[in-house]
C-alpha atoms as a PDB file:
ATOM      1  CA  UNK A   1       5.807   9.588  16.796  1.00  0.00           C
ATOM      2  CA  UNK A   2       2.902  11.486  17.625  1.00  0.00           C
ATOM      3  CA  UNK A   3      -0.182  11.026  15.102  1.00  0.00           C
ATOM      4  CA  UNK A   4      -3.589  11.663  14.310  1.00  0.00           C
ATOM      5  CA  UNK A   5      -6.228   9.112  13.670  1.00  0.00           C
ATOM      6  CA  UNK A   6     -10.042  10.021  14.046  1.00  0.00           C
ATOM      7  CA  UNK A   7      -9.426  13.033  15.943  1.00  0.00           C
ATOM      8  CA  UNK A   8      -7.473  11.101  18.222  1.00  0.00           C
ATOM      9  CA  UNK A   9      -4.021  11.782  19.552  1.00  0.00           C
ATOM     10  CA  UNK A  10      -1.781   8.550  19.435  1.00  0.00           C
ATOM     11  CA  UNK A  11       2.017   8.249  19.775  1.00  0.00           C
ATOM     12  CA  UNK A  12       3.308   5.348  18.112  1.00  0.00           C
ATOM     13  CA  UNK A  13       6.421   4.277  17.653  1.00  0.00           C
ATOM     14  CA  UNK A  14       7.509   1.066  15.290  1.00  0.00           C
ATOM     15  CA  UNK A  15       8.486  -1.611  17.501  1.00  0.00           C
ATOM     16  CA  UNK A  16       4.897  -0.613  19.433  1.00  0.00           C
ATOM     17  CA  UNK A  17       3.403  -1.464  16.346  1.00  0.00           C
ATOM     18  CA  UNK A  18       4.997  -4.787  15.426  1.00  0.00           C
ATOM     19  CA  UNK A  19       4.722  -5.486  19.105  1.00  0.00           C
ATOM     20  CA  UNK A  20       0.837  -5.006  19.025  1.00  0.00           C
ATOM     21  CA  UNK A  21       0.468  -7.083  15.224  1.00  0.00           C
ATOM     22  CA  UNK A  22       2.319 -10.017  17.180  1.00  0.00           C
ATOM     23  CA  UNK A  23       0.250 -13.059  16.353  1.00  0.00           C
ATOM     24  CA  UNK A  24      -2.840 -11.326  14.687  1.00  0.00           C
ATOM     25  CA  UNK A  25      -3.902 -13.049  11.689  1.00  0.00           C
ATOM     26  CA  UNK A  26      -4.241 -11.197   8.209  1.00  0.00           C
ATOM     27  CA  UNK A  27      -7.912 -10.623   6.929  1.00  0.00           C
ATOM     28  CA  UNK A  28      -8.194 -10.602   3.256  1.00  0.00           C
ATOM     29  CA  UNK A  29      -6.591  -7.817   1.399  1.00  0.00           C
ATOM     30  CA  UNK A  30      -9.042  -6.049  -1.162  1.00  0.00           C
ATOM     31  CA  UNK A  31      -7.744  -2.159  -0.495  1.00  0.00           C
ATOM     32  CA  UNK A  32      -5.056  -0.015   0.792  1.00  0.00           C
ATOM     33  CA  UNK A  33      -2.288  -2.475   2.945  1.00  0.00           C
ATOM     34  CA  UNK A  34       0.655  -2.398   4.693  1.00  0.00           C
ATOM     35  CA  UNK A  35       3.661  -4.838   5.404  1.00  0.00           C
ATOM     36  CA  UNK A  36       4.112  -5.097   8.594  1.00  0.00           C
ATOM     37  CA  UNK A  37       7.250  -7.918   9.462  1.00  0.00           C
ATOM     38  CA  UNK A  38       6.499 -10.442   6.719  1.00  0.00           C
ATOM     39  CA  UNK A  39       2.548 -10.189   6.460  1.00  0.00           C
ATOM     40  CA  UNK A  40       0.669  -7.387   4.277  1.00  0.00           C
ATOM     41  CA  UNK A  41      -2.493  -6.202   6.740  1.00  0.00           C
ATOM     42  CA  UNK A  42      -5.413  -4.254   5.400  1.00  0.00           C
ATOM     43  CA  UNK A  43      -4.545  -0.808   6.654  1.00  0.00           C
ATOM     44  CA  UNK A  44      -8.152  -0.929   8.172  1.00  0.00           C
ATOM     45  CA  UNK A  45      -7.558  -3.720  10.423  1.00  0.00           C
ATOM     46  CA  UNK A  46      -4.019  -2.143  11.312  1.00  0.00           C
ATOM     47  CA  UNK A  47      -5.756   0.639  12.180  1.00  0.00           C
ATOM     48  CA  UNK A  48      -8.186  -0.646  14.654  1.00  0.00           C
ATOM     49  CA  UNK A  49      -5.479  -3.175  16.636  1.00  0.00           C
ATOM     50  CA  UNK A  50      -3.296   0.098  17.111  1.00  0.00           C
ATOM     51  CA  UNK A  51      -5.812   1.845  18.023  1.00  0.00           C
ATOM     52  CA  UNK A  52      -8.314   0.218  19.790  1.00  0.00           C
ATOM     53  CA  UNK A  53     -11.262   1.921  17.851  1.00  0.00           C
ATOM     54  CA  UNK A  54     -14.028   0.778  14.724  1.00  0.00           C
ATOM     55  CA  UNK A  55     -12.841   0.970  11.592  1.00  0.00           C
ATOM     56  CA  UNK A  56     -15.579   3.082  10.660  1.00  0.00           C
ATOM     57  CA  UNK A  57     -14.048   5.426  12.788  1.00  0.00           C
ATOM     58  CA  UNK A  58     -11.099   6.525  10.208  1.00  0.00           C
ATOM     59  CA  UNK A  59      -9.982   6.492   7.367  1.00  0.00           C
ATOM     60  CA  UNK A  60      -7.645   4.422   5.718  1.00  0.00           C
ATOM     61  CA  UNK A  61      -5.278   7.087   4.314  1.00  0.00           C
ATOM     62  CA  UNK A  62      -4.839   8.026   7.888  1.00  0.00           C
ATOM     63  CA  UNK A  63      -3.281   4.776   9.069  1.00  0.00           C
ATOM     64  CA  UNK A  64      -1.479   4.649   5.794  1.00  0.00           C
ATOM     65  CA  UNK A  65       0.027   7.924   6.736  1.00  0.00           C
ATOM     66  CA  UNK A  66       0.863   6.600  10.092  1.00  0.00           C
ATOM     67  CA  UNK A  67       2.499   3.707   8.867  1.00  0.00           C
ATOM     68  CA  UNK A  68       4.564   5.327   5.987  1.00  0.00           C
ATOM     69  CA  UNK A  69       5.863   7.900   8.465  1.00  0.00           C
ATOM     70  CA  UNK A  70       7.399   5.121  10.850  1.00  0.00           C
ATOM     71  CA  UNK A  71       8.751   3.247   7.714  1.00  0.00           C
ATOM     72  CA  UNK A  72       6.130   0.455   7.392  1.00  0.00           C
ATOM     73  CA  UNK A  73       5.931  -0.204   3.392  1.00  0.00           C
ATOM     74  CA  UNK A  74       2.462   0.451   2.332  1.00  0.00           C
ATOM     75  CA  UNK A  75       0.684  -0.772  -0.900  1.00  0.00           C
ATOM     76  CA  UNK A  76      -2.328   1.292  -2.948  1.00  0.00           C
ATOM     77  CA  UNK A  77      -5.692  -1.215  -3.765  1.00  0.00           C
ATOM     78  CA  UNK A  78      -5.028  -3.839  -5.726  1.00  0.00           C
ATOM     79  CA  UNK A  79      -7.057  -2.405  -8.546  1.00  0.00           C
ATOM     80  CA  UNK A  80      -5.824   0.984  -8.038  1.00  0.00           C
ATOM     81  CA  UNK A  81      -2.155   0.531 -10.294  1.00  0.00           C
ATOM     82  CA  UNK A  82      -2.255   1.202 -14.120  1.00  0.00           C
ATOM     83  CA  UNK A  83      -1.707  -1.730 -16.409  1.00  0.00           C
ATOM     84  CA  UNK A  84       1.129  -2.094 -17.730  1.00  0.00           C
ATOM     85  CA  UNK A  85       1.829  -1.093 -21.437  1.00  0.00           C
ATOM     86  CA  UNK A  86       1.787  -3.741 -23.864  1.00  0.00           C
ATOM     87  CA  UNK A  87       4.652  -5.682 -25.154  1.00  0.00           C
ATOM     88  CA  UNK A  88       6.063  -4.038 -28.554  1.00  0.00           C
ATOM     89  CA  UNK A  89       6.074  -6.909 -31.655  1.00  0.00           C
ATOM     90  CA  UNK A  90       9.319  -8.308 -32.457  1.00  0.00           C
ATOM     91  CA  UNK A  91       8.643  -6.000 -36.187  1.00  0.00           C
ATOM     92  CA  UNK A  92       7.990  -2.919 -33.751  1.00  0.00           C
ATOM     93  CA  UNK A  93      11.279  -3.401 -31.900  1.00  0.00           C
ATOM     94  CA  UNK A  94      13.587  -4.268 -34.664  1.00  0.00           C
ATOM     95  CA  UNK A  95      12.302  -0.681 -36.395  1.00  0.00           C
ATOM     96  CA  UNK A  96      12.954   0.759 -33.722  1.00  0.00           C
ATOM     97  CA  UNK A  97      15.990  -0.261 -33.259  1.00  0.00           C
ATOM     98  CA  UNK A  98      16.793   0.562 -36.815  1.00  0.00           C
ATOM     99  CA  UNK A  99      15.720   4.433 -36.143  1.00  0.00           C
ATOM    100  CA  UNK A 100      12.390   3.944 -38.105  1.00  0.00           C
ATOM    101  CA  UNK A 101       9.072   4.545 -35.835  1.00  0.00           C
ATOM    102  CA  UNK A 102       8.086   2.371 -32.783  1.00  0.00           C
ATOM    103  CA  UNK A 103       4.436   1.975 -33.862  1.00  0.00           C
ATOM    104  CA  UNK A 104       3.583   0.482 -37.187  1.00  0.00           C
ATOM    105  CA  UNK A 105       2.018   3.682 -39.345  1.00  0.00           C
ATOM    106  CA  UNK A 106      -1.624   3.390 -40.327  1.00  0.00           C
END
């Protein structure tokens, strides 16, 4: 697959990719990532193996584009998904299930 990645022409293709993460250790993940085999890489550090450039050089939504395109899994910051809601109270879910309103009425 032919890509873009700091105004560079690459063409990658999947296997090229697992084939150049072979046996590279996984720096700490505090952004965007990517699973790549069994390991989750910092798209950053993905970036410049594949490459052969500075990090500084591109972006990380560009690799993560890269990657989703030839069907790596890729995962937002850590940080960046919403919390989940907060468990209803056992009186909140029996009215409910009795048809009466979810939330308690003020």
């Amino acid at each position: 697959m032919r890509c873009v990645i700091a105004r560079y022409p690459f063409d990658l293709t999947k296997q090229g990719v697992l084939d150049s993460m072979k046996g590279i250790t996984p720096l700490p993940v505090t952004g965007e990532s990517v699973t790549i085999g069994r390991r989750r890489y910092p798209v950053k550090q993905v970036g410049e193996v594949v490459t052969r450039q500075d990090s500084r050089d591109f972006s990380g939504a560009e690799v993560t584009r890269a990657m989703a395109r030839l069907g790596f899994t890729c995962h937002p910051a850590p940080g960046a998904e919403p919390a989940p809601e907060p468990a209803a109270t056992p009186v909140q879910t029996a009215s409910a299930m009795l048809g009466g309103p979810a939330q308690p009425q003020e």
